[in-house]
Structures are given as structure tokens and as C-alpha cells.
PDB file of N, CA and C in Angstrom:
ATOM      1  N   UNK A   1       0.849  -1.188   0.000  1.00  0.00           N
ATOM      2  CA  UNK A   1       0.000   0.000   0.000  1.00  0.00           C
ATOM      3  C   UNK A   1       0.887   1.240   0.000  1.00  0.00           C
ATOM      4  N   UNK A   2       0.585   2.559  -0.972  1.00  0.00           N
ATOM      5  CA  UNK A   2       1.229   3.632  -0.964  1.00  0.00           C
ATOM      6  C   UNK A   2       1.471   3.782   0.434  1.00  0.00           C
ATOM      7  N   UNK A   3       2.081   4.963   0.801  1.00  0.00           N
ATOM      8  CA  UNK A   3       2.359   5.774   2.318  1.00  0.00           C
ATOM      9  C   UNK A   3       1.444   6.298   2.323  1.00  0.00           C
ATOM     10  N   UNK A   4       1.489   6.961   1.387  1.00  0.00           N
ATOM     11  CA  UNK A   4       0.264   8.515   1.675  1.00  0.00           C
ATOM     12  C   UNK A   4      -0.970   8.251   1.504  1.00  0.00           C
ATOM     13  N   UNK A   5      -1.657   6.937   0.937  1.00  0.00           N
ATOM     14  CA  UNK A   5      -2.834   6.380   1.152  1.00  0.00           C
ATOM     15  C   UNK A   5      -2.332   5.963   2.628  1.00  0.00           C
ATOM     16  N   UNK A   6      -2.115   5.236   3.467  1.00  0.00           N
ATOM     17  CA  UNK A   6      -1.528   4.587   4.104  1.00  0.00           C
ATOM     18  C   UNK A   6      -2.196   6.035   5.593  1.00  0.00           C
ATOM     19  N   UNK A   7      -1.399   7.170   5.282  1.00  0.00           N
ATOM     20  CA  UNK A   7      -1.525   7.735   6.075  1.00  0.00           C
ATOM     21  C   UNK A   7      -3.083   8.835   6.363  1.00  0.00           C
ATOM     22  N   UNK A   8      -3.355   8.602   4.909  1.00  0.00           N
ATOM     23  CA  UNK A   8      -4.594   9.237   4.820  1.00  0.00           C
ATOM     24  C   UNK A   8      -5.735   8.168   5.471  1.00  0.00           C
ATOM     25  N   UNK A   9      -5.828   6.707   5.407  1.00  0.00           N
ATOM     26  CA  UNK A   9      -6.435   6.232   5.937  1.00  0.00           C
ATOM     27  C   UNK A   9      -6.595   5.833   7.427  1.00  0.00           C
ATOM     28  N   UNK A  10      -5.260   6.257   8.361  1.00  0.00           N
ATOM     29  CA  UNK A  10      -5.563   6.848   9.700  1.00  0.00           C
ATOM     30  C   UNK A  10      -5.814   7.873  10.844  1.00  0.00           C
ATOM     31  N   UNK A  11      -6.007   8.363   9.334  1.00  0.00           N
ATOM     32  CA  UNK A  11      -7.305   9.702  10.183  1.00  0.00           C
ATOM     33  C   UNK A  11      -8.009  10.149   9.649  1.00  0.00           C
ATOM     34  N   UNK A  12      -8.617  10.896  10.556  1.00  0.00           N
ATOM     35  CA  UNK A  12     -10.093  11.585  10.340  1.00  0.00           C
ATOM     36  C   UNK A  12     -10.079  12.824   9.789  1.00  0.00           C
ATOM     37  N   UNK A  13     -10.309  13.557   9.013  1.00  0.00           N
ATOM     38  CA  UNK A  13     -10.192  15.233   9.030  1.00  0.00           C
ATOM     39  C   UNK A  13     -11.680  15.708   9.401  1.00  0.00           C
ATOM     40  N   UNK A  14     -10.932  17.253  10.510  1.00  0.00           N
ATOM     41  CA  UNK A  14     -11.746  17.780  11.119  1.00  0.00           C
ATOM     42  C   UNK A  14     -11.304  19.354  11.120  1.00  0.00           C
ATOM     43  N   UNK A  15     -12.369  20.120  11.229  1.00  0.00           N
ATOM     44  CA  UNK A  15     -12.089  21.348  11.640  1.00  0.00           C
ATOM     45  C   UNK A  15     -12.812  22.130  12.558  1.00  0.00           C
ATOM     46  N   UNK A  16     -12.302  22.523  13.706  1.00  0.00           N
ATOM     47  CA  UNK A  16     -12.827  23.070  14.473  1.00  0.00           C
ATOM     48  C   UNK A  16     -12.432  24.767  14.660  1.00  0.00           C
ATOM     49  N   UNK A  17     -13.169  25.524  14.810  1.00  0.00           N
ATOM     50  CA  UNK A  17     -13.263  27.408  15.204  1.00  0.00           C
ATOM     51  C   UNK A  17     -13.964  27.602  16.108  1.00  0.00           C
ATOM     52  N   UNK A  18     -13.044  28.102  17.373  1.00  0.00           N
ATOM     53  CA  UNK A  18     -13.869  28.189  18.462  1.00  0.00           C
ATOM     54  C   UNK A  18     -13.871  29.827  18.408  1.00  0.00           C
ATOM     55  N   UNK A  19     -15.120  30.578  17.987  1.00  0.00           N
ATOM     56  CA  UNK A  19     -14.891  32.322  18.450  1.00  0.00           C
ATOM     57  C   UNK A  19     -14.047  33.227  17.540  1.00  0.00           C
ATOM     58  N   UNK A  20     -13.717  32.669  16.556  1.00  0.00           N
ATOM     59  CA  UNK A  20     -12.628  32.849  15.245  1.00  0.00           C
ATOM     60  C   UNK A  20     -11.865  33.035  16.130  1.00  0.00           C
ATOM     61  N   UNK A  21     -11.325  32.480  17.387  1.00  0.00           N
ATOM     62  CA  UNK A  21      -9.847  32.635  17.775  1.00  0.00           C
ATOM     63  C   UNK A  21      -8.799  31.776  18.365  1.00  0.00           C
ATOM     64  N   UNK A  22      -9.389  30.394  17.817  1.00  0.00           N
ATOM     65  CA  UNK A  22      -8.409  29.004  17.930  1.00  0.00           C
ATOM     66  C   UNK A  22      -9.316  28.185  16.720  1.00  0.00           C
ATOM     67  N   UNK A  23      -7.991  27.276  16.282  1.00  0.00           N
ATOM     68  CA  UNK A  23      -8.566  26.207  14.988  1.00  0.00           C
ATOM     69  C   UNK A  23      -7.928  25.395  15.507  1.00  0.00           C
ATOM     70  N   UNK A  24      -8.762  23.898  15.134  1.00  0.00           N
ATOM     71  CA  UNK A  24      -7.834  22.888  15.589  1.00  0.00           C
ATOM     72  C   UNK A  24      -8.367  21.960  14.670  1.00  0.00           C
ATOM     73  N   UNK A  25      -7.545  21.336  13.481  1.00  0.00           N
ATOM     74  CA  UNK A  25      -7.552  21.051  12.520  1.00  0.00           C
ATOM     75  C   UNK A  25      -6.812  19.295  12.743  1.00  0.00           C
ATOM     76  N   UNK A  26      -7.764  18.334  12.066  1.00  0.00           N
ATOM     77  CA  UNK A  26      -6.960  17.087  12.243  1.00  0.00           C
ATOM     78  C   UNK A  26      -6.951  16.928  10.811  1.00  0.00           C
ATOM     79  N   UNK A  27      -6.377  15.278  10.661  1.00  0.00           N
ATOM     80  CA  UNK A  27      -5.650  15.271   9.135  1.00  0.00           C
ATOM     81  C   UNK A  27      -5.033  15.958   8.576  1.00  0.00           C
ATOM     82  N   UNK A  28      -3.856  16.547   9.184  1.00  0.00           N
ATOM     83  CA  UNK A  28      -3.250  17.256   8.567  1.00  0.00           C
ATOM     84  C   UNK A  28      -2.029  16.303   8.312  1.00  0.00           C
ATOM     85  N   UNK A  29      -1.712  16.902   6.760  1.00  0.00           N
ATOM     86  CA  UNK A  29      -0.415  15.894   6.420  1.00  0.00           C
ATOM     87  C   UNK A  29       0.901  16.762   6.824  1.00  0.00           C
ATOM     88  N   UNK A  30       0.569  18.226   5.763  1.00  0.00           N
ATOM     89  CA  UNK A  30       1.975  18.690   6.144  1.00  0.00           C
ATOM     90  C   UNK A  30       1.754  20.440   6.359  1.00  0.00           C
ATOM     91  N   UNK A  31       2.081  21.090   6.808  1.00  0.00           N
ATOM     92  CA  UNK A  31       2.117  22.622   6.985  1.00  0.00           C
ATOM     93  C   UNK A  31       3.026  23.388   6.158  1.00  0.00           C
ATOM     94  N   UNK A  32       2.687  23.726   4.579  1.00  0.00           N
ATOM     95  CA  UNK A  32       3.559  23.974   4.195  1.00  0.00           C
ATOM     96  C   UNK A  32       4.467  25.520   4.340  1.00  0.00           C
ATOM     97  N   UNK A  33       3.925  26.477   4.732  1.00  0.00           N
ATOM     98  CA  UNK A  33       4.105  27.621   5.295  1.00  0.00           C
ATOM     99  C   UNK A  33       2.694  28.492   6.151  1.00  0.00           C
ATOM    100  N   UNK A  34       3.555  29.393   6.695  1.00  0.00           N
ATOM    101  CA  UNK A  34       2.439  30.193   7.644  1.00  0.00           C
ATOM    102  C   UNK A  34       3.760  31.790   8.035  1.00  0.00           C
ATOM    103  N   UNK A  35       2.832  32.074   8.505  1.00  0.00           N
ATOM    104  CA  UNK A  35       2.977  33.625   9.228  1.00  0.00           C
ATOM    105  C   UNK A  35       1.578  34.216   9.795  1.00  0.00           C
ATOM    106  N   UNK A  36       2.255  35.691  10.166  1.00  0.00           N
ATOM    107  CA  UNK A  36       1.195  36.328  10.980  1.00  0.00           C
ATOM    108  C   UNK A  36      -0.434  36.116  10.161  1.00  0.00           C
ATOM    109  N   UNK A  37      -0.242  36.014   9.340  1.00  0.00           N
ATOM    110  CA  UNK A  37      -1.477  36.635   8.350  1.00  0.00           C
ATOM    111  C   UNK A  37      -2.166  35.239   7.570  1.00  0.00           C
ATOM    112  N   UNK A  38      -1.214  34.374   7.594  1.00  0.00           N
ATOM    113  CA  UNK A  38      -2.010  33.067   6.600  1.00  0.00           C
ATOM    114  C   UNK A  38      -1.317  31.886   6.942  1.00  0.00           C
ATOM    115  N   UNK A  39      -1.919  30.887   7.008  1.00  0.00           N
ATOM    116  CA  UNK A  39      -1.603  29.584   6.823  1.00  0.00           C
ATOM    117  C   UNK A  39      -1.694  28.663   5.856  1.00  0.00           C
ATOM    118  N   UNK A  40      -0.521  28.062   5.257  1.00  0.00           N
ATOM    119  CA  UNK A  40      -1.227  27.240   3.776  1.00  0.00           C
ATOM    120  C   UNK A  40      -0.821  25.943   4.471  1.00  0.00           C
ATOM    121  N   UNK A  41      -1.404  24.595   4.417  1.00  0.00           N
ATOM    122  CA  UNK A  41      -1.125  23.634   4.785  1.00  0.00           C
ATOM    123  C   UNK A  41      -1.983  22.507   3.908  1.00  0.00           C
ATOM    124  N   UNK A  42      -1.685  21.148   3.562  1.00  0.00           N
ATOM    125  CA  UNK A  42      -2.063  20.296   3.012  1.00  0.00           C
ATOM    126  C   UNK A  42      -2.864  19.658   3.929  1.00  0.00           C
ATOM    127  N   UNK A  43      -3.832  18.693   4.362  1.00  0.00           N
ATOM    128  CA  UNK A  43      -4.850  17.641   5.032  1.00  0.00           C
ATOM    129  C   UNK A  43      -4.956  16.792   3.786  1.00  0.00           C
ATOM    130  N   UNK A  44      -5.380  15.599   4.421  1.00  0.00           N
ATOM    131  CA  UNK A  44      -5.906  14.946   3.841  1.00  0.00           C
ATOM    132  C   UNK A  44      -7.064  14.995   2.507  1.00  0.00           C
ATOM    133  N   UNK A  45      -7.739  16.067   2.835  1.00  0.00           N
ATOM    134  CA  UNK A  45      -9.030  16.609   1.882  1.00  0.00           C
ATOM    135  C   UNK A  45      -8.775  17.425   1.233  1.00  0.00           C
ATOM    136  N   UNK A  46      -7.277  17.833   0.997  1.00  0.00           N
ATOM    137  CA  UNK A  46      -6.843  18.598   0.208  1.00  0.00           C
ATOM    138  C   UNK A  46      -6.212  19.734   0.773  1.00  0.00           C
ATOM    139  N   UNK A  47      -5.662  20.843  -0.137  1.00  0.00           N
ATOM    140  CA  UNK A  47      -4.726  21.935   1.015  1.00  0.00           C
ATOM    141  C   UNK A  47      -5.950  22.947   0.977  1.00  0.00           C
ATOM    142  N   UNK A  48      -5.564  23.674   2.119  1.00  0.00           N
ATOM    143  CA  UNK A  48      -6.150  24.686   3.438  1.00  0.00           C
ATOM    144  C   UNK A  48      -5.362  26.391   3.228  1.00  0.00           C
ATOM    145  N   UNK A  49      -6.197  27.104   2.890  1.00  0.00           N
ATOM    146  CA  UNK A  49      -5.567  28.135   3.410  1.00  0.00           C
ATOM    147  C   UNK A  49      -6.399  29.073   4.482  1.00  0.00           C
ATOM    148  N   UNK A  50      -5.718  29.443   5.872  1.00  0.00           N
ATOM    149  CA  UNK A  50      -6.242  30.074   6.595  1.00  0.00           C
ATOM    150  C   UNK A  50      -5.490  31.430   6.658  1.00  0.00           C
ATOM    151  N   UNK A  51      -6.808  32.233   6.135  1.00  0.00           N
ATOM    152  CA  UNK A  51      -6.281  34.247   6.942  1.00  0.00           C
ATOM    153  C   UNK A  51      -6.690  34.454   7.752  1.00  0.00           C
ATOM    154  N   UNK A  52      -5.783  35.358   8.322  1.00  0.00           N
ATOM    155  CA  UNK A  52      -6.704  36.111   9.590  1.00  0.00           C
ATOM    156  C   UNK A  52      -5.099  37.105  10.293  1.00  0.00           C
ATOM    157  N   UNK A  53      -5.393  37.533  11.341  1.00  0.00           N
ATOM    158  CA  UNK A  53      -5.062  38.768  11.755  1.00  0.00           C
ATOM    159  C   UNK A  53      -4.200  37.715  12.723  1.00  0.00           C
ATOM    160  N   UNK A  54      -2.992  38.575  13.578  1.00  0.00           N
ATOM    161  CA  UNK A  54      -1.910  38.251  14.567  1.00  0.00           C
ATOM    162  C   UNK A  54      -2.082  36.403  14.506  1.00  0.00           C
ATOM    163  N   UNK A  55      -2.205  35.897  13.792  1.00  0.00           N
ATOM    164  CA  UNK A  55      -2.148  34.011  13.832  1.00  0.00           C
ATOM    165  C   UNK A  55      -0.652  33.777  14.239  1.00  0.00           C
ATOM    166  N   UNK A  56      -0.810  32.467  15.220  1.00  0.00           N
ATOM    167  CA  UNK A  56       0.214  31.810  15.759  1.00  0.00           C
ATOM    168  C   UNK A  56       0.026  30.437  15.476  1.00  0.00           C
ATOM    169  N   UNK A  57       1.325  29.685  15.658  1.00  0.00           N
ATOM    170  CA  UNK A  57       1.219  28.125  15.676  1.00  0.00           C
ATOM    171  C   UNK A  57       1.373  27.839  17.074  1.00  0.00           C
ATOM    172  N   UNK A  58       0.002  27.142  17.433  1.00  0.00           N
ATOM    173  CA  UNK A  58       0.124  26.991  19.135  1.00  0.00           C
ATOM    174  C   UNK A  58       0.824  25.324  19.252  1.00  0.00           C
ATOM    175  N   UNK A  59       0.299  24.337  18.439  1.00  0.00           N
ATOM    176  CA  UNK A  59       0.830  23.015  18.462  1.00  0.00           C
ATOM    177  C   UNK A  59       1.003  22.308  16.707  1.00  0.00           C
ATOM    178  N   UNK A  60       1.641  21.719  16.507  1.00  0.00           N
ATOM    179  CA  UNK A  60       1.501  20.855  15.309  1.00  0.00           C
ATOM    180  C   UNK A  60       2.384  19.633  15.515  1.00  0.00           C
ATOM    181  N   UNK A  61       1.302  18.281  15.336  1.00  0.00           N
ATOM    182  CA  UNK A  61       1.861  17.343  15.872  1.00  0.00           C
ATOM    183  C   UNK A  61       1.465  16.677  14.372  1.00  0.00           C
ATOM    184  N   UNK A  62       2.556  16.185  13.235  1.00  0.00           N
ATOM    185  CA  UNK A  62       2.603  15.502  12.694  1.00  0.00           C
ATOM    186  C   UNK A  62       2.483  13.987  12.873  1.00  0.00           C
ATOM    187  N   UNK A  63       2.880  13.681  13.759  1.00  0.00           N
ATOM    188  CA  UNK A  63       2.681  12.068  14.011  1.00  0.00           C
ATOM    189  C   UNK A  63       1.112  11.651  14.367  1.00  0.00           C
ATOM    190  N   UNK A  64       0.342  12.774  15.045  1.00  0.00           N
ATOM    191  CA  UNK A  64      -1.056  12.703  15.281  1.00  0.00           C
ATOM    192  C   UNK A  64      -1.395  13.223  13.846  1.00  0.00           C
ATOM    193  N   UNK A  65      -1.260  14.112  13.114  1.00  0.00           N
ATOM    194  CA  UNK A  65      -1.818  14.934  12.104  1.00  0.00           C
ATOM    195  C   UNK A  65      -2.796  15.907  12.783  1.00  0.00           C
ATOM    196  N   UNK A  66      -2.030  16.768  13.573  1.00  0.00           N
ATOM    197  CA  UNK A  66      -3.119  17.637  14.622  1.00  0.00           C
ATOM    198  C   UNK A  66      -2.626  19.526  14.087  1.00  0.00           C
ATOM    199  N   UNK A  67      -3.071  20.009  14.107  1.00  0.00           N
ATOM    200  CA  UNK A  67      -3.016  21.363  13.945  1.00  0.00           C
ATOM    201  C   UNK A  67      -3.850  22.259  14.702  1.00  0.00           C
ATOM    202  N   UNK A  68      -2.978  23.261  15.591  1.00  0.00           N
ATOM    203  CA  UNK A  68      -3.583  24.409  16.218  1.00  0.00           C
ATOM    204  C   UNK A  68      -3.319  25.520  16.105  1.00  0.00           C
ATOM    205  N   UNK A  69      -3.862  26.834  15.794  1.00  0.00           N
ATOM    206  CA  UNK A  69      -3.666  27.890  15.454  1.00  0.00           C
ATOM    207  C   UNK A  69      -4.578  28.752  16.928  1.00  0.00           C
ATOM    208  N   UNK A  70      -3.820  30.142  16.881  1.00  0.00           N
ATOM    209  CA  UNK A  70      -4.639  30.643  17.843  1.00  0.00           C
ATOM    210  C   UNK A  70      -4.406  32.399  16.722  1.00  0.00           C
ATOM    211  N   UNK A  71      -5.293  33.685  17.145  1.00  0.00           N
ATOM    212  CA  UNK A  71      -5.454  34.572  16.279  1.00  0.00           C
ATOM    213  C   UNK A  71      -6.824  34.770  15.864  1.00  0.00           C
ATOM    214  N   UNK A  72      -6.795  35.484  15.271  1.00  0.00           N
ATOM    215  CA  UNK A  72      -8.270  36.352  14.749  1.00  0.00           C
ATOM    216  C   UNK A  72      -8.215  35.799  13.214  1.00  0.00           C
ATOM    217  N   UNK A  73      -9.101  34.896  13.054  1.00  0.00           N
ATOM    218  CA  UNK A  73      -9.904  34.057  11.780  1.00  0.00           C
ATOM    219  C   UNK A  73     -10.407  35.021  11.012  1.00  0.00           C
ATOM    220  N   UNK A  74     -10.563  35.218   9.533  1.00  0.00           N
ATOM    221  CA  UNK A  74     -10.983  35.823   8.300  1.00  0.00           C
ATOM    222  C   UNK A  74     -11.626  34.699   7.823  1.00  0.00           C
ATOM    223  N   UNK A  75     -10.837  33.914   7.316  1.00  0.00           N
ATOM    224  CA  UNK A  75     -11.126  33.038   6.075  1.00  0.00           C
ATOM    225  C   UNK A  75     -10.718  31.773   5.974  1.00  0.00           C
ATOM    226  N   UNK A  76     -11.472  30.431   5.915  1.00  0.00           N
ATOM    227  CA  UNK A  76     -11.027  29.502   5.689  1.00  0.00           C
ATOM    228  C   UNK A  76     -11.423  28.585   4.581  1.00  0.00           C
ATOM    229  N   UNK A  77     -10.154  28.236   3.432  1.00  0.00           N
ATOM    230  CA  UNK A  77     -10.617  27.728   2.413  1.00  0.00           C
ATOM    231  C   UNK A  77     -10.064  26.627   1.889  1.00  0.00           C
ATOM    232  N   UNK A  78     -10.567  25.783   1.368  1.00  0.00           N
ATOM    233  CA  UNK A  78     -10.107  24.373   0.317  1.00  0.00           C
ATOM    234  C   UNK A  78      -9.871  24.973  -1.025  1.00  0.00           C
ATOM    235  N   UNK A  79      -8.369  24.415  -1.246  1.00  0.00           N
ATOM    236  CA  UNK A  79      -8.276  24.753  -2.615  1.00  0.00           C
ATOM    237  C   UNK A  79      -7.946  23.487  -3.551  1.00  0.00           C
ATOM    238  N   UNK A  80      -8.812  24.039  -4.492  1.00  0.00           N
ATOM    239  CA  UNK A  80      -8.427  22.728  -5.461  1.00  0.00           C
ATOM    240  C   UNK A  80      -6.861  22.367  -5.833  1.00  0.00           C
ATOM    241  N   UNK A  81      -7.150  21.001  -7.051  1.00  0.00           N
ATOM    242  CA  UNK A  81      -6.064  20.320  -6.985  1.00  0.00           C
ATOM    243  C   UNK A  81      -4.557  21.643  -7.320  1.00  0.00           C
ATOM    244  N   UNK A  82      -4.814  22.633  -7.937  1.00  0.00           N
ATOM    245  CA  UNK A  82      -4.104  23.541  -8.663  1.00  0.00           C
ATOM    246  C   UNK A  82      -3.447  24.372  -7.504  1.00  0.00           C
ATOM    247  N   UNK A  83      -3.905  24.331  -6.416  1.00  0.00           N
ATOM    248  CA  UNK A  83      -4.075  25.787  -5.202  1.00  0.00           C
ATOM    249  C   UNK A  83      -2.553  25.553  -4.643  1.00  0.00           C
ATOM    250  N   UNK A  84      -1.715  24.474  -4.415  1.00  0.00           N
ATOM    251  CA  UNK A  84      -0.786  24.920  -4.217  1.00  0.00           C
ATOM    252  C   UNK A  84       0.120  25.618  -4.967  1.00  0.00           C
ATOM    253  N   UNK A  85      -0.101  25.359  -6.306  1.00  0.00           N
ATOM    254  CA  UNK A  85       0.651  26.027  -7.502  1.00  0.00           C
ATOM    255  C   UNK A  85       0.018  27.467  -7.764  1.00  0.00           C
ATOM    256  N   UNK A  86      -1.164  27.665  -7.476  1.00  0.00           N
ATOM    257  CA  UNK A  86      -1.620  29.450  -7.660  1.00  0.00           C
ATOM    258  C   UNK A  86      -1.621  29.771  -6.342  1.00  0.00           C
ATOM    259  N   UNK A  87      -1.320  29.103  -5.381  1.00  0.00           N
ATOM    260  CA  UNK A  87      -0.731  29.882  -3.646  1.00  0.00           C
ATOM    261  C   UNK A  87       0.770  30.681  -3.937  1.00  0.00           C
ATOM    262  N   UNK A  88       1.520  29.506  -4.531  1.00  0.00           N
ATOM    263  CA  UNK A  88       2.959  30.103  -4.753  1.00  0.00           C
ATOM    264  C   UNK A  88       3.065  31.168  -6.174  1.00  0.00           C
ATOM    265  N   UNK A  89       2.425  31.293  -6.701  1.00  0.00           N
ATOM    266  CA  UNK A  89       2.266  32.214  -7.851  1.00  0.00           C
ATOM    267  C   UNK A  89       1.733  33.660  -7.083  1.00  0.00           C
ATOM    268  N   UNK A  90       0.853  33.621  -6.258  1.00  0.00           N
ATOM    269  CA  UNK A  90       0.166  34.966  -5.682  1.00  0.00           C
ATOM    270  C   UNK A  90       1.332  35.119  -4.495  1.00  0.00           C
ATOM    271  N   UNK A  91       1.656  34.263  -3.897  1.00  0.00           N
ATOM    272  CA  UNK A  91       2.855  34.538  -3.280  1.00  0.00           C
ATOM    273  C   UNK A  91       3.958  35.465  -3.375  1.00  0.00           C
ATOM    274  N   UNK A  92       4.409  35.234  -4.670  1.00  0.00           N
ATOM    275  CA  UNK A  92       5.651  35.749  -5.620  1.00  0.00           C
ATOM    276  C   UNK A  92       5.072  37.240  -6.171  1.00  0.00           C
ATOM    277  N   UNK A  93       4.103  37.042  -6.844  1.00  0.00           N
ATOM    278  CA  UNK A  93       3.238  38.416  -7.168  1.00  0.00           C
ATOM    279  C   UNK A  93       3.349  39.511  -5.980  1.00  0.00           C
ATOM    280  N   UNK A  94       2.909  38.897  -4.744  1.00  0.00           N
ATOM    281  CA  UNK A  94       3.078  39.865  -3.412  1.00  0.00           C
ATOM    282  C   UNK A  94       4.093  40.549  -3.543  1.00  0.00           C
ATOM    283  N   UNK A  95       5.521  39.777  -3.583  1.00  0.00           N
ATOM    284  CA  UNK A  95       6.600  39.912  -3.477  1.00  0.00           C
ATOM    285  C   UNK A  95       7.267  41.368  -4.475  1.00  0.00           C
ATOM    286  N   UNK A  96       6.805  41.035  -5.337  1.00  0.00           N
ATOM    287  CA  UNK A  96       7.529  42.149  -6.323  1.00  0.00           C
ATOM    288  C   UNK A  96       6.294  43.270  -6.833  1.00  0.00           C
ATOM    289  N   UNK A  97       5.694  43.661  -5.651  1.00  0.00           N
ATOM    290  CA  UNK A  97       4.368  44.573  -6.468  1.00  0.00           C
ATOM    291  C   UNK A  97       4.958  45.642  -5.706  1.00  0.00           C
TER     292      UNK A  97
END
């Protein structure tokens, strides 16, 4: 059996927002970047991007696939199969405007 089937089939994905000011996100595979302002991360159900205002990484436990954020929530979205490749494109755009 692949890995990454492998690993997708022991867990659950979940998302929880308590008050837009903690997330606690399961199935998560990998976190691929973050800062004050956004989080992009992969789950199981596909990658995640979270905005919002002063965001922190309070825990991330890869071996569980657990994710916690604490901060002031905007926006939380699934992006299709393409979204990590137009995350890093708007990324770069930021960069040189």
C-alpha cells in the first residue's frame, strides 16, 4: 500500500473554530508555510488556506496529524487540486508589487 494512502487512511479530518480565535484542525499531512497573516497547509481533503489577523502556531503534531492555530480568523478555504501552484504564484506576485 502507498504511504500517503496509508496515512490518509488513519485519520479523520476535522475542523474546528472556536470564536474565530483558535482552529484545531486534524488530518493534517503537512504545513507547508504560515505567518502572521495566513496559513497554507495540506490535510488529507486537500490543502487549506487560513487568513486572519496576529495568527500563531500553538501546536503541530505531525505524528497525530493535529493542527492548532490561535489569532483572529478571516477566512477559511479548500483549494483545489491547482491551489498549491496558484498559492505560490500569488505569493511571488506579493513579493515584487
Amino acid at each position: 500500500m502507498d504511504k500517503s494512502k496509508e496515512f490518509e487512511n488513519n485519520f479523520n479530518h476535522a475542523v474546528q473554530i472556536s470564536e474565530r480565535k483558535t482552529v484545531l484542525i486534524t488530518g493534517v499531512k503537512k504545513l507547508e508555510n504560515f505567518d502572521s497573516k495566513e496559513f497554507f497547509l495540506e490535510s488529507i481533503m486537500g490543502f487549506i488556506l487560513i487568513k486572519g489577523e496576529e495568527l500563531e502556531l500553538l501546536k503541530l503534531d505531525t505524528f497525530q496529524g493535529t493542527l492548532s492555530i490561535k489569532g483572529k480568523v478571516n477566512s477559511l478555504n479548500y483549494l483545489e487540486a491547482g491551489g498549491k501552484k496558484a498559492n505560490k504564484e500569488s505569493m511571488l506576485s506579493k513579493l515584487f508589487k
